[in-house]
C-alpha atoms as a PDB file:
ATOM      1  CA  UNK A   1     -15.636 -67.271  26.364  1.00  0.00           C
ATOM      2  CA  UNK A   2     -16.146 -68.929  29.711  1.00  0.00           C
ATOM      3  CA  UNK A   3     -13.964 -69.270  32.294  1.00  0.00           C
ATOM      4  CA  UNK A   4     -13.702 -73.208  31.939  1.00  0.00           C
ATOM      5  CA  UNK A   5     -13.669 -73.232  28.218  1.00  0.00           C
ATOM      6  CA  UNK A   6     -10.787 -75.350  27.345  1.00  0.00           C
ATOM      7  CA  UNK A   7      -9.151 -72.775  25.241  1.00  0.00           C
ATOM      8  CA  UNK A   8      -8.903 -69.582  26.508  1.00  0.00           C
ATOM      9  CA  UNK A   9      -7.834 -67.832  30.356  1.00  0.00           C
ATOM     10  CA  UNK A  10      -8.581 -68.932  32.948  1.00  0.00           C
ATOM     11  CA  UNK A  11      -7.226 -69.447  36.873  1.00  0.00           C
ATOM     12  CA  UNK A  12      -6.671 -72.656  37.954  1.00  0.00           C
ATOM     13  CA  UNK A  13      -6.184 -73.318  41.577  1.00  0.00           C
ATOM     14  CA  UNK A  14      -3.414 -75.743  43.189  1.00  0.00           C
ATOM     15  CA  UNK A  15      -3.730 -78.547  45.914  1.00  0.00           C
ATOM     16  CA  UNK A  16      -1.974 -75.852  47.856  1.00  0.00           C
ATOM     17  CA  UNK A  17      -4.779 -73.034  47.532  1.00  0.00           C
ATOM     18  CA  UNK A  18      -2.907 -70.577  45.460  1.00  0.00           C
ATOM     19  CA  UNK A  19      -3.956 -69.701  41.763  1.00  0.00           C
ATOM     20  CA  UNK A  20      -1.940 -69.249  38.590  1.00  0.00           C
ATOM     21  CA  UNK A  21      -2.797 -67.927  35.391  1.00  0.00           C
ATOM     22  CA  UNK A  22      -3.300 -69.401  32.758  1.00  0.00           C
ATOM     23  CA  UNK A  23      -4.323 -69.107  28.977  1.00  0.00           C
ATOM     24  CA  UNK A  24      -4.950 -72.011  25.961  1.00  0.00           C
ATOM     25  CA  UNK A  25      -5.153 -70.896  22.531  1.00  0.00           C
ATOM     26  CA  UNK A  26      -4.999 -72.506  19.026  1.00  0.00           C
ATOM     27  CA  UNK A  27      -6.594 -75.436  17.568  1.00  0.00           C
ATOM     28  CA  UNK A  28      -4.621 -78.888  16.515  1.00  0.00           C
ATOM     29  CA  UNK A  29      -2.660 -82.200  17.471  1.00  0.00           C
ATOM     30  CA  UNK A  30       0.265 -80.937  18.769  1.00  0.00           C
ATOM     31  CA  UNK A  31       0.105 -79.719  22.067  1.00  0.00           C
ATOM     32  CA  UNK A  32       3.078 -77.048  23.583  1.00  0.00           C
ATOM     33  CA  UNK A  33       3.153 -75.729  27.076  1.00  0.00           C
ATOM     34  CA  UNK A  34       5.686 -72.704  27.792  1.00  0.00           C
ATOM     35  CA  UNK A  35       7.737 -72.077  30.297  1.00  0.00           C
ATOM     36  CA  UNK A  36       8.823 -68.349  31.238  1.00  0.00           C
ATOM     37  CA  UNK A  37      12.262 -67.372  32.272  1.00  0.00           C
ATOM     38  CA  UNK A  38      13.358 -64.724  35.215  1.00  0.00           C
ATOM     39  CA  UNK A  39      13.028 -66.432  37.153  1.00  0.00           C
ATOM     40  CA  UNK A  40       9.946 -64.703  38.403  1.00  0.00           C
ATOM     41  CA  UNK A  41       9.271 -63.197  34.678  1.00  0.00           C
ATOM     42  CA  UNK A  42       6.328 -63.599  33.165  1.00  0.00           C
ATOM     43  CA  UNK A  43       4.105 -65.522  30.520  1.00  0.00           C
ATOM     44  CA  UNK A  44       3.876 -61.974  27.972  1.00  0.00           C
ATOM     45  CA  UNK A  45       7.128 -63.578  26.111  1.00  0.00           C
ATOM     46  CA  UNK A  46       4.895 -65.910  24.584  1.00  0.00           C
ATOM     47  CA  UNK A  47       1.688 -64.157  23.881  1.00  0.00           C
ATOM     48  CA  UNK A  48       2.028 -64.510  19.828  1.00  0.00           C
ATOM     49  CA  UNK A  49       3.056 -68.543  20.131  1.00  0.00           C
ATOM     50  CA  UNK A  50      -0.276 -69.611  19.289  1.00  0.00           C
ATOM     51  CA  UNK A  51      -0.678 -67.274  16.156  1.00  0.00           C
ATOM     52  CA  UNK A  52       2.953 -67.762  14.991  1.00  0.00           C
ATOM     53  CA  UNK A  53       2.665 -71.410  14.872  1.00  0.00           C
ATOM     54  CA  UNK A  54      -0.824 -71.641  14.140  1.00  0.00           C
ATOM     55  CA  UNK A  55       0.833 -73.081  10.371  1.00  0.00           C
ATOM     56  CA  UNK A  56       1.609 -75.623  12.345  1.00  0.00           C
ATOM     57  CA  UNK A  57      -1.241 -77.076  13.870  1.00  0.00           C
ATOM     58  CA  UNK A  58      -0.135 -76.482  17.231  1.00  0.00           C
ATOM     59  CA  UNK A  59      -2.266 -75.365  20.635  1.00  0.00           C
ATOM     60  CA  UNK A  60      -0.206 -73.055  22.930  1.00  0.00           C
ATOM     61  CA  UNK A  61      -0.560 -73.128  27.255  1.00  0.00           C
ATOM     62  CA  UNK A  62       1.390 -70.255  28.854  1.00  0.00           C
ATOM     63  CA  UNK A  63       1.090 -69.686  32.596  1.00  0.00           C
ATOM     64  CA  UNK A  64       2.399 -67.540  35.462  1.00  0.00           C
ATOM     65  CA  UNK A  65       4.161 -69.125  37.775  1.00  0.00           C
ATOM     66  CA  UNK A  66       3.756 -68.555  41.489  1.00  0.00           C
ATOM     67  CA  UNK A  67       5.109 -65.622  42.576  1.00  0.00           C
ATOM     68  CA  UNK A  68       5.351 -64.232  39.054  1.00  0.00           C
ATOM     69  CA  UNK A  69       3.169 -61.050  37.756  1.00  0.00           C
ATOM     70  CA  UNK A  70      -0.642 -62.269  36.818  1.00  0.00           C
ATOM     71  CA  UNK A  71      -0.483 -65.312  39.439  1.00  0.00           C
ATOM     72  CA  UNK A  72      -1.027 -65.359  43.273  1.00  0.00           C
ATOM     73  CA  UNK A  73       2.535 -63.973  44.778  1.00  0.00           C
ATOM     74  CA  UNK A  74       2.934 -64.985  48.578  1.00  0.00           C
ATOM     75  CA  UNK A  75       4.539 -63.378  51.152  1.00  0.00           C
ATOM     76  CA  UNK A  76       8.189 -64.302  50.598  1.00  0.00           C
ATOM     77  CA  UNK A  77       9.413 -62.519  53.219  1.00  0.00           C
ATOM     78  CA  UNK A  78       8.066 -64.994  55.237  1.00  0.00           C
ATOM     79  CA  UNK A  79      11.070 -68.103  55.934  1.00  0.00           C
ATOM     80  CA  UNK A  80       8.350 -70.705  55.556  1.00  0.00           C
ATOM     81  CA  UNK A  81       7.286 -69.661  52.168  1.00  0.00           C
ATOM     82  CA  UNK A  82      10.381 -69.473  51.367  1.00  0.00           C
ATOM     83  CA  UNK A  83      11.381 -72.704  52.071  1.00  0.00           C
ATOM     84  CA  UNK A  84       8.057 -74.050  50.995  1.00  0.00           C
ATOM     85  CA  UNK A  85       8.245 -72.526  47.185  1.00  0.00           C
ATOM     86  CA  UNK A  86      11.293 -71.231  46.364  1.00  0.00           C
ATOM     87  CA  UNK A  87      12.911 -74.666  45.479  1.00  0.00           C
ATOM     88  CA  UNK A  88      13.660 -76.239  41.531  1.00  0.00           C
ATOM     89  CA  UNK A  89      11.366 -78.751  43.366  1.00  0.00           C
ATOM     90  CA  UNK A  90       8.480 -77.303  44.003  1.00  0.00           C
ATOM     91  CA  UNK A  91       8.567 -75.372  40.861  1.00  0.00           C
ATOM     92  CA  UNK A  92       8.752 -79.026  39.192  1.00  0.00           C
ATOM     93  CA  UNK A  93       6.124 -80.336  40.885  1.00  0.00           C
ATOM     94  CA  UNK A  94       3.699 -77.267  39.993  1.00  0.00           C
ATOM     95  CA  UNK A  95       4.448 -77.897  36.032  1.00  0.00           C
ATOM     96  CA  UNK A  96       3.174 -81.624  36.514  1.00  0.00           C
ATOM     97  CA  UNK A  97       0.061 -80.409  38.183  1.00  0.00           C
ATOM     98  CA  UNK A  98      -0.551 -78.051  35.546  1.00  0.00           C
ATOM     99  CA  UNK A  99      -0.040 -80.117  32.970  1.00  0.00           C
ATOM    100  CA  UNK A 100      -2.813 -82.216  34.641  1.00  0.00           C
ATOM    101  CA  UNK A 101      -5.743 -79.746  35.727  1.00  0.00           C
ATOM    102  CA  UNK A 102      -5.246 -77.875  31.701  1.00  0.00           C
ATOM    103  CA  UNK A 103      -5.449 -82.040  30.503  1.00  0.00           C
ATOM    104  CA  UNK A 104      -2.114 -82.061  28.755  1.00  0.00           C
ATOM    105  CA  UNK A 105      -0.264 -85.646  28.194  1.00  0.00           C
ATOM    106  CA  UNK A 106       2.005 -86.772  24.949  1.00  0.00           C
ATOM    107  CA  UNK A 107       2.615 -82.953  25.043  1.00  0.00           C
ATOM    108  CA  UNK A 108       6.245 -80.742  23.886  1.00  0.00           C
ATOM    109  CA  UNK A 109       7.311 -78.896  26.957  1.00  0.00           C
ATOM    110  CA  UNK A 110       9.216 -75.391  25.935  1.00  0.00           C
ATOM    111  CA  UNK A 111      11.415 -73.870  28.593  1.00  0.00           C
ATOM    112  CA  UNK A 112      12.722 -70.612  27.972  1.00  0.00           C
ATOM    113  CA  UNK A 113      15.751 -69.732  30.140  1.00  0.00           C
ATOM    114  CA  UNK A 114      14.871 -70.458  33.653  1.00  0.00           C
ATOM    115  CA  UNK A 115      12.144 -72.138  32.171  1.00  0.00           C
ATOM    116  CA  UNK A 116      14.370 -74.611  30.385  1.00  0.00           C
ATOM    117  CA  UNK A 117      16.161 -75.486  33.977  1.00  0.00           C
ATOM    118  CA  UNK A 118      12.374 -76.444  34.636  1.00  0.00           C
ATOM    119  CA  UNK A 119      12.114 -78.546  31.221  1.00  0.00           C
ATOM    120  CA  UNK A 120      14.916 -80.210  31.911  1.00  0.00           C
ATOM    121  CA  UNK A 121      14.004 -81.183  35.475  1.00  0.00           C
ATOM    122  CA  UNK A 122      10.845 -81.960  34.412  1.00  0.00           C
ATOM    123  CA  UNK A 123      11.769 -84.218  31.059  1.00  0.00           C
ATOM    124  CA  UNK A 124      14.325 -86.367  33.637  1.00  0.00           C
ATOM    125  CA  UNK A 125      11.380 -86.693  36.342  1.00  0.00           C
ATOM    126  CA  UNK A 126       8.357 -87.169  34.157  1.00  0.00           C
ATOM    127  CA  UNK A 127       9.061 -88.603  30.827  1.00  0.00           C
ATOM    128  CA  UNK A 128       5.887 -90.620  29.964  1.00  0.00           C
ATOM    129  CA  UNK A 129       3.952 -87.804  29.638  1.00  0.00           C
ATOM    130  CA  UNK A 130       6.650 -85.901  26.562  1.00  0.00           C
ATOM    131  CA  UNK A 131       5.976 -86.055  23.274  1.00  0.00           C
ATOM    132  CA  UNK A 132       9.871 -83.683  23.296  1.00  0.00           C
ATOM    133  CA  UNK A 133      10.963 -80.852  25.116  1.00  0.00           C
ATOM    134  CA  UNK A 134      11.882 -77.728  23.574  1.00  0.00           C
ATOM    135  CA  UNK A 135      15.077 -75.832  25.352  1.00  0.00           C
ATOM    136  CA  UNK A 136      15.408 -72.300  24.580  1.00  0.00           C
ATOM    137  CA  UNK A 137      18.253 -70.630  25.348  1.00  0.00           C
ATOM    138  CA  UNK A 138      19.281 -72.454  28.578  1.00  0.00           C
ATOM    139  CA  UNK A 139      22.259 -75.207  29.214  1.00  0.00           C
ATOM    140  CA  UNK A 140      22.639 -78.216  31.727  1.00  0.00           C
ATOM    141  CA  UNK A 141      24.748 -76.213  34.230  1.00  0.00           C
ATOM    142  CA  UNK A 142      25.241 -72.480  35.378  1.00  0.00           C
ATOM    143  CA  UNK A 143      28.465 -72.897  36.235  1.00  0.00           C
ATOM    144  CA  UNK A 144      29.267 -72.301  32.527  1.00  0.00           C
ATOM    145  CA  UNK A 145      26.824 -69.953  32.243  1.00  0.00           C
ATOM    146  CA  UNK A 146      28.859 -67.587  34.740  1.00  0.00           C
ATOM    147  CA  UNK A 147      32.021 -68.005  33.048  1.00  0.00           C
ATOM    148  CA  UNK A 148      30.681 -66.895  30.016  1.00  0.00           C
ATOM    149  CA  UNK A 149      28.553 -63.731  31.009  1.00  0.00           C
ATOM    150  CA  UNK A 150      31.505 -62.702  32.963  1.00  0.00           C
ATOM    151  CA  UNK A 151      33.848 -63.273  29.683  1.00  0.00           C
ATOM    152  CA  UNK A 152      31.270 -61.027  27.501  1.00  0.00           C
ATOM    153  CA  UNK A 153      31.828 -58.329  30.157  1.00  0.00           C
ATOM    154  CA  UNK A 154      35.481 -58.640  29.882  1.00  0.00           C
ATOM    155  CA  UNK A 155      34.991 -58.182  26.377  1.00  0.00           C
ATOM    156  CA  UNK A 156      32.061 -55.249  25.930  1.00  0.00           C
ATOM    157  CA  UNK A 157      33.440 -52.652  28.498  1.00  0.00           C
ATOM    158  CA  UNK A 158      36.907 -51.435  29.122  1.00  0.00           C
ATOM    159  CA  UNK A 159      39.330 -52.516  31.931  1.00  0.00           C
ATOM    160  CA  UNK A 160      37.744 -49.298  34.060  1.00  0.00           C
ATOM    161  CA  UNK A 161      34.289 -50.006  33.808  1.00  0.00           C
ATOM    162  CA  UNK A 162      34.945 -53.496  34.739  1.00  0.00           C
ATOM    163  CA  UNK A 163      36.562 -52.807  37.522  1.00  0.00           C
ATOM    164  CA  UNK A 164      33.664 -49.987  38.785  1.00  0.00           C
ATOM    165  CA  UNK A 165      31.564 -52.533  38.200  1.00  0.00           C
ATOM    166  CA  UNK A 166      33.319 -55.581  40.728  1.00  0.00           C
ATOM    167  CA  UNK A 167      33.421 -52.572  43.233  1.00  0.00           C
ATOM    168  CA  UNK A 168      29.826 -51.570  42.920  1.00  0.00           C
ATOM    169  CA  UNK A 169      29.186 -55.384  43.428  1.00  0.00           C
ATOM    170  CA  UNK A 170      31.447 -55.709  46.261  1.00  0.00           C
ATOM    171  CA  UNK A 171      29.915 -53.015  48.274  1.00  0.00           C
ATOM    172  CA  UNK A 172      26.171 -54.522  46.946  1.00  0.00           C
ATOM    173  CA  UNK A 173      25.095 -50.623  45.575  1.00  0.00           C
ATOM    174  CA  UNK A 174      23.317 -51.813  43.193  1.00  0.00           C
ATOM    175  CA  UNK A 175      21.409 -48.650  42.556  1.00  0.00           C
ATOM    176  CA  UNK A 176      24.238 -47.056  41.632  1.00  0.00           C
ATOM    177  CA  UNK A 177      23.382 -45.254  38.199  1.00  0.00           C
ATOM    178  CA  UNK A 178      26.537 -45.799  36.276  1.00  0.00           C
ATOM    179  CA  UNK A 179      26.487 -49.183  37.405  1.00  0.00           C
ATOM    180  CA  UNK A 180      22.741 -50.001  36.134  1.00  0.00           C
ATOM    181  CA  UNK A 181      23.567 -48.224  32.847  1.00  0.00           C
ATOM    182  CA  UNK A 182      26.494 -51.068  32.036  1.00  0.00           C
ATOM    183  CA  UNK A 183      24.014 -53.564  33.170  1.00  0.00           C
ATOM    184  CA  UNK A 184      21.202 -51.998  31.049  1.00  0.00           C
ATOM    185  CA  UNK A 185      24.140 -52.069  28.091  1.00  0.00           C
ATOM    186  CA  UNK A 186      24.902 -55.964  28.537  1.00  0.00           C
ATOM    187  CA  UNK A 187      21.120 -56.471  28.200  1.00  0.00           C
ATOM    188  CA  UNK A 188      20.546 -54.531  25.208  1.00  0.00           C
ATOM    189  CA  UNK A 189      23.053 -55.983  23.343  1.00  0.00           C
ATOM    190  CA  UNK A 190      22.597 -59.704  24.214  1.00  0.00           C
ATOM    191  CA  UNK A 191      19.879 -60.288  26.635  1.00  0.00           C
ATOM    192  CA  UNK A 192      18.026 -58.908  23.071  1.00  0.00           C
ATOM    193  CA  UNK A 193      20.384 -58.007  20.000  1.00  0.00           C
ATOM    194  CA  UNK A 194      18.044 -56.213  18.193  1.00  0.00           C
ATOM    195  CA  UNK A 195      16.025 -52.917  18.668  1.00  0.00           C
ATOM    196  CA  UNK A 196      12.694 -54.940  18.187  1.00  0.00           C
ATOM    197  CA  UNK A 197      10.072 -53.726  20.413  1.00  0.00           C
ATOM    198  CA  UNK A 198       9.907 -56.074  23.416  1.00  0.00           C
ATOM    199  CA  UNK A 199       7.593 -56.516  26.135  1.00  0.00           C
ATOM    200  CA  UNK A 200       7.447 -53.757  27.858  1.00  0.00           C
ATOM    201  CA  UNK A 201       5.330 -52.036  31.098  1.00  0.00           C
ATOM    202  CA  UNK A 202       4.623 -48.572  33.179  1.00  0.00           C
ATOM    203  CA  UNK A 203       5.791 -50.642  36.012  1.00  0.00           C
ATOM    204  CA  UNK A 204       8.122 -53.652  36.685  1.00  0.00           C
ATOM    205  CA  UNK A 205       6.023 -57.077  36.415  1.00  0.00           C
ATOM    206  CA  UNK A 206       9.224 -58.588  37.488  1.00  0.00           C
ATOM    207  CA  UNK A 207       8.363 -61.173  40.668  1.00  0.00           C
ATOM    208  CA  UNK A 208      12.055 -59.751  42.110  1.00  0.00           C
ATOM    209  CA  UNK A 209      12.033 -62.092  45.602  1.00  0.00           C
ATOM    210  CA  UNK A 210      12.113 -64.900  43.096  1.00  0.00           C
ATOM    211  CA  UNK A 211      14.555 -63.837  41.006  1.00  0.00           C
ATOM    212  CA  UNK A 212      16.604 -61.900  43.617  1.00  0.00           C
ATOM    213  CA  UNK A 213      16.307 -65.686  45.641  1.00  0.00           C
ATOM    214  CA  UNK A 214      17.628 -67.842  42.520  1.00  0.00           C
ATOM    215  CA  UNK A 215      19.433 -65.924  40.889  1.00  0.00           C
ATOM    216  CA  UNK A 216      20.961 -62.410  42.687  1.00  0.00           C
ATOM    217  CA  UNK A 217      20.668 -58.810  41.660  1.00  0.00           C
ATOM    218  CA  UNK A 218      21.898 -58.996  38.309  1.00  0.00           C
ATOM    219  CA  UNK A 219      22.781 -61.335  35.312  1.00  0.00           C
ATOM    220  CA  UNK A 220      26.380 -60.735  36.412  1.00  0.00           C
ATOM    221  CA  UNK A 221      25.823 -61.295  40.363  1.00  0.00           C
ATOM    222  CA  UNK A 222      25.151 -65.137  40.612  1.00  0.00           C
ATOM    223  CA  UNK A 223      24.834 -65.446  44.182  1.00  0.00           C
ATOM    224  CA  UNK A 224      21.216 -67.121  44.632  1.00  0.00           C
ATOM    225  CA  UNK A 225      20.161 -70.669  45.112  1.00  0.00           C
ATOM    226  CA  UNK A 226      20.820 -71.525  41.504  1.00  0.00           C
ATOM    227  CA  UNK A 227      24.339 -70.666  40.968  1.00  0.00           C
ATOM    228  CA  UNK A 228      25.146 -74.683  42.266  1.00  0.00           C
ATOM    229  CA  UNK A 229      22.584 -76.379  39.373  1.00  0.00           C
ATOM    230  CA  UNK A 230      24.434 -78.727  37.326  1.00  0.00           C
ATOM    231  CA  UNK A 231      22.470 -81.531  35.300  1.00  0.00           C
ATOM    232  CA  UNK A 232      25.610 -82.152  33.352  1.00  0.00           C
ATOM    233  CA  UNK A 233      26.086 -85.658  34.400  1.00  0.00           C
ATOM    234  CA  UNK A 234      22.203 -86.270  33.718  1.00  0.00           C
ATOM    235  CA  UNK A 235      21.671 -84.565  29.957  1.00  0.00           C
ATOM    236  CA  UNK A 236      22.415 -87.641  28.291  1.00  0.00           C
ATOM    237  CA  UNK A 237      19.677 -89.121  30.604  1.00  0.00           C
ATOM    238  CA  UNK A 238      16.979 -87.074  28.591  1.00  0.00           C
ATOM    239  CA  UNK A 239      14.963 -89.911  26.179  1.00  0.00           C
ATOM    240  CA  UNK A 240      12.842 -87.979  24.541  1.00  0.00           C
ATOM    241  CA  UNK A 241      13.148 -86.033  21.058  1.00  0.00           C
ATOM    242  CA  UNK A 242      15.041 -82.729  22.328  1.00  0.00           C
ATOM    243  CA  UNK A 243      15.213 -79.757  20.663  1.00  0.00           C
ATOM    244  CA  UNK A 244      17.848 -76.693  21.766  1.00  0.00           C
ATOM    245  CA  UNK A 245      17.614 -73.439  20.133  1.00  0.00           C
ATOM    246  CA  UNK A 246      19.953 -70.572  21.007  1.00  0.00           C
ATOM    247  CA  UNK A 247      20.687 -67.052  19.710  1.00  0.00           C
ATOM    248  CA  UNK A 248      23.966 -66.686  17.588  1.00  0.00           C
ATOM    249  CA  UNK A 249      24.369 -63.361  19.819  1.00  0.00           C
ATOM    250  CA  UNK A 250      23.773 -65.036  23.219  1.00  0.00           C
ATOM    251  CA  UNK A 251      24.055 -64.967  26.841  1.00  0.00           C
ATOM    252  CA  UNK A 252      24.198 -68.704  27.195  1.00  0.00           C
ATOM    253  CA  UNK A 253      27.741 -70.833  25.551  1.00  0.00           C
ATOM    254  CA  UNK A 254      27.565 -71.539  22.078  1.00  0.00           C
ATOM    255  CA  UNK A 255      30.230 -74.618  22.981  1.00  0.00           C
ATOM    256  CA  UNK A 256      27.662 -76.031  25.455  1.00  0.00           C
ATOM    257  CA  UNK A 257      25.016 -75.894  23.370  1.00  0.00           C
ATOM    258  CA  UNK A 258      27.213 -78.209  20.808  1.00  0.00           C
ATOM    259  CA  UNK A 259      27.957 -80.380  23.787  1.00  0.00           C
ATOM    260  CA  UNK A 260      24.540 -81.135  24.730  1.00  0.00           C
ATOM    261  CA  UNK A 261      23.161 -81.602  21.616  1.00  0.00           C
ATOM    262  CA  UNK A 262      26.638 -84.254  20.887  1.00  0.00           C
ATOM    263  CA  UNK A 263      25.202 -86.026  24.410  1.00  0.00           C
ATOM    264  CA  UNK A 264      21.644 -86.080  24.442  1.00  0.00           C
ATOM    265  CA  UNK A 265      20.101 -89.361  22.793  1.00  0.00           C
ATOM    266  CA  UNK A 266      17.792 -87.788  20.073  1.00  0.00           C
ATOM    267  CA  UNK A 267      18.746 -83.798  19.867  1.00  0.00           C
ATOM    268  CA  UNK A 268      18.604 -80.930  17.095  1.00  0.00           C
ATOM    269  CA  UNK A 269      20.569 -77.514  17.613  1.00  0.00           C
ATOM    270  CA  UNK A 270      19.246 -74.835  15.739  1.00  0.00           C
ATOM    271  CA  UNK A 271      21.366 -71.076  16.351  1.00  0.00           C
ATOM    272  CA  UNK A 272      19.402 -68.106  14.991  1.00  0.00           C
ATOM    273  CA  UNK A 273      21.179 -65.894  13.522  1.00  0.00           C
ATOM    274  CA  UNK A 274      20.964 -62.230  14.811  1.00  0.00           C
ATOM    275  CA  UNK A 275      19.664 -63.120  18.288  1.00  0.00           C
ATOM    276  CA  UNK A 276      20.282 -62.732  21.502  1.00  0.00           C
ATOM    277  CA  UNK A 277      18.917 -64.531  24.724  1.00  0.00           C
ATOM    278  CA  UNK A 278      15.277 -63.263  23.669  1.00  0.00           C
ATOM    279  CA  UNK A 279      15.533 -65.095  20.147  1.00  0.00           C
ATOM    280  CA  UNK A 280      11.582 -64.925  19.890  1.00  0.00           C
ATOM    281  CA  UNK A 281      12.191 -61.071  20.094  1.00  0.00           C
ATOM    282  CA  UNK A 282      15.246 -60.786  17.540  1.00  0.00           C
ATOM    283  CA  UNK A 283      14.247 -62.691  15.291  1.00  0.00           C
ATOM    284  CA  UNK A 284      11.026 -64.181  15.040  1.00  0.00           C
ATOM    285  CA  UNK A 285      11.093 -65.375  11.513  1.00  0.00           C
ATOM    286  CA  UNK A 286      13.792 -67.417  11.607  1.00  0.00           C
ATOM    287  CA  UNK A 287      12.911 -68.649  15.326  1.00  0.00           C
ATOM    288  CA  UNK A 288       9.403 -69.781  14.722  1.00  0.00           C
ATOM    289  CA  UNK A 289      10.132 -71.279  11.073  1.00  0.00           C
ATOM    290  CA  UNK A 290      12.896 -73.896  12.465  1.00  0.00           C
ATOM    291  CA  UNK A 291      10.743 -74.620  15.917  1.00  0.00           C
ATOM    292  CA  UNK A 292       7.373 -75.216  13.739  1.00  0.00           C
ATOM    293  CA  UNK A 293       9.096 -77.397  11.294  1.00  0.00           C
ATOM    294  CA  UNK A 294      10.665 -79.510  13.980  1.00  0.00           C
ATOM    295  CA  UNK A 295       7.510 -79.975  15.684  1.00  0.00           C
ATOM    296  CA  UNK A 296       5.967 -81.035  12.553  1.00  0.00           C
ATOM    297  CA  UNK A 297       8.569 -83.423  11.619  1.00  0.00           C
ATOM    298  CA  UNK A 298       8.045 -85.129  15.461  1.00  0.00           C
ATOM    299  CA  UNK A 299       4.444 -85.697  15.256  1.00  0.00           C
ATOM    300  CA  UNK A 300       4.733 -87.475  12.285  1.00  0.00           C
ATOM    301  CA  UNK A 301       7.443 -89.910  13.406  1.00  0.00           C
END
């Protein structure tokens, strides 16, 4: 297939010279672009979308964002870049232009953790061009957020391993073995609940200057640029047809989720059962059954 094919991968290059990844696939009316999590993950989380919701009718864009694994990654020790890139802003702005150069408008827009901070940005900036926007597994605010991975710790490990862990933290070792084990617990448990196989490499694809930048070291260490986000006083802003999906096993607030989908105009919650935060991982039946059906019932409103 050629490189400018409409579906299929191919680079596209931004008004600011770098080049992201990117890949079309599936054939219908209902056009979805996905937005990966880390942030500074990658696109891999959604490399069956296309074929799972192919039932559907629905053609799947996944990209790499800049900085992020298959896309150009500059030099963020450099102060300029980061000031330049490493903003909710300029990550914003790059969705719209992608949206543009792969031809999408009237489109569903699914963000996927960190991705859904992006969606919602993104559905409050540029409505006219959502058909909906999909948010999975991601709130209005991290505030919340940090209260509640904080409470599961409380609640998974004992008062001693808790405490080793704040110490580790306050002395920033985060190599520390014992440490990275608790951390690697939390994350099997309810970054993904179940012992599906998950995307997986010989090396770490994770962009870490991003994610050490917006988020910290850790899930528990919420230090980086995004620990401030709140869109709390904005959700209810969101027009379009919004649809939040969380794991009933997650790392996100179940109570939030409620909350949003009580404030936003036009909004469906949909838990699925035996998930986690990867709920595409966990369970994939349930996941892509309640998302596909939505998406039909939207497009024929």
């Amino acid at each position: 297939m050629a490189k400018t094919a409409p579906n299929g991968t191919h680079f596209i290059t931004l008004k600011n010279g770098y080049h992201l990844w990117t890949q079309t696939v599936g054939d219908g009316p209902i056009q979805l672009l996905t937005l990966h999590g880390g942030p500074g993950g990658t696109n891999e989380v959604f490399e069956n979308f296309a074929a799972r919701l192919a039932p559907y009718h629905v053609q799947v864009a996944r990209y790499d964002q800049l900085g992020s694994w298959y896309s150009d990654q500059p030099d963020f020790t450099d102060p300029q870049n980061r000031e330049r890139f490493l903003t909710i802003d300029y990550y914003v702005s790059e969705v719209e232009e992608v949206r543009q150069q792969l031809g999408l408008d009237h489109f569903y827009l699914l963000g996927q953790s960190w991705g859904g901070v992006l969606a919602i940005e993104y559905a409050l900036r540029y409505p006219e061009h959502l058909a909906g926007v999909v948010l999975s597994s991601m709130i209005d605010n991290l505030a919340e957020y940090i209260t509640n991975i904080n409470a599961i710790r409380e609640s998974m490990f004992t008062p001693a391993e808790v405490a080793y862990m704040k110490q580790v933290e306050a002395r920033h070792d985060f190599r520390d073995a014992h440490y990275q084990a608790l951390v690697a617990e939390l994350g099997e448990h309810y970054l993904h609940h179940q012992s599906d196989p998950q995307v997986r490499h010989l090396i770490s694809t994770m962009a870490t200057p991003v994610y050490n930048y917006f988020q910290g070291d850790n899930e528990f260490v919420m230090v980086g640029a995004l620990k401030d986000w709140d869109r709390r006083a904005d959700i209810g802003k969101i027009q379009v047809p919004t649809y939040l999906t969380f794991g009933a096993h997650e790392t996100m607030p179940l109570t939030a989720a409620k909350r949003m989908a009580a404030t936003i105009p036009d909004a469906t919650l949909h838990i699925t059962p035996g998930a986690g935060h990867g709920q595409m991982l966990d369970n994939p039946a349930d996941y892509f059954a309640a998302l596909g059906e939505w998406l039909t019932q939207q497009a024929a409103r």
